[in-house]
Protein backbone atom coordinates (compact mmCIF):
# COMPACT_ATOMS: atom_id res chain seq x y z
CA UNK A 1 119.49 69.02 81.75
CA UNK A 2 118.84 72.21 80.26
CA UNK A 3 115.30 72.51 79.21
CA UNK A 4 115.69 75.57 76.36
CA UNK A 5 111.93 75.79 75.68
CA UNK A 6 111.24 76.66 78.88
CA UNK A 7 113.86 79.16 79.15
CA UNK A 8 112.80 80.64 75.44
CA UNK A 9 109.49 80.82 77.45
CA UNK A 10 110.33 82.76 80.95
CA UNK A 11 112.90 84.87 78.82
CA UNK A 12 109.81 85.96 76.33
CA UNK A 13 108.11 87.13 79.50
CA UNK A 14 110.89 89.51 80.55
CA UNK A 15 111.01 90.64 76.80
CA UNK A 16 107.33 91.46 77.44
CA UNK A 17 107.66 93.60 81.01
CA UNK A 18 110.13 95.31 78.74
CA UNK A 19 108.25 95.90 75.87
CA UNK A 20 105.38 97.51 78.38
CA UNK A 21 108.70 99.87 79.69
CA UNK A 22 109.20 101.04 76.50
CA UNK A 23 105.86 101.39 75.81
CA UNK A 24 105.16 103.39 78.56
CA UNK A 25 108.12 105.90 77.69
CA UNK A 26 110.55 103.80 80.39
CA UNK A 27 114.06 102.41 80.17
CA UNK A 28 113.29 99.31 78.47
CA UNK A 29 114.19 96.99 81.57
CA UNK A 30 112.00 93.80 82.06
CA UNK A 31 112.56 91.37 84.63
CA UNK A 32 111.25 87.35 85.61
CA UNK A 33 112.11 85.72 88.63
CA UNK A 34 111.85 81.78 88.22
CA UNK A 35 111.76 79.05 91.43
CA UNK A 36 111.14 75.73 90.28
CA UNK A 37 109.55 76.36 86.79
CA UNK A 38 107.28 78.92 88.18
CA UNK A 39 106.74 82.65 88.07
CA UNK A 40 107.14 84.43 90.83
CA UNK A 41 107.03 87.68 90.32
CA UNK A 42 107.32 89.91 87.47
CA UNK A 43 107.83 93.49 86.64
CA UNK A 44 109.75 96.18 84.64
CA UNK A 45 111.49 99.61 84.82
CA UNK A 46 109.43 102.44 86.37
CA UNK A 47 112.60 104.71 86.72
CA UNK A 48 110.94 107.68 84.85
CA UNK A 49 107.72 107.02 86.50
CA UNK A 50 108.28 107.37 89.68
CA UNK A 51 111.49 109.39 89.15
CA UNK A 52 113.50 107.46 91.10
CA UNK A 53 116.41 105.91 89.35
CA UNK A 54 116.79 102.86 91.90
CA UNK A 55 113.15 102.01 90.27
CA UNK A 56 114.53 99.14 88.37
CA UNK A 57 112.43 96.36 87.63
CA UNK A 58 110.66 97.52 91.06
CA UNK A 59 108.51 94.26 91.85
């Protein structure tokens, strides 16, 4: 059964790591990985950063 509250709720957090990308002058990029209903890591672009273009999402 697809719970869609919970996925509104981890995709919101990716939307957020993004939003701190862009914020920080980065390719908007955010990323959530999810095991069992629970974060396990998080993180977003730092491309420009670190000026590395594998920097993706680097967690």
């Amino acid at each position: 059964m697809v719970d869609r509250a919970k996925d509104e709720r981890f995709m919101r957090m990716a939307l957020q790591e993004a939003k701190e990308a862009f914020d920080a002058d980065e390719i908007p990029v955010g990323a959530v990985i999810v095991c069992k209903d629970r974060v396990v890591a998080r993180a977003h672009n730092l491309t420009e950063c670190l000026g590395d273009v594998t920097a993706h999402a680097e967690m």
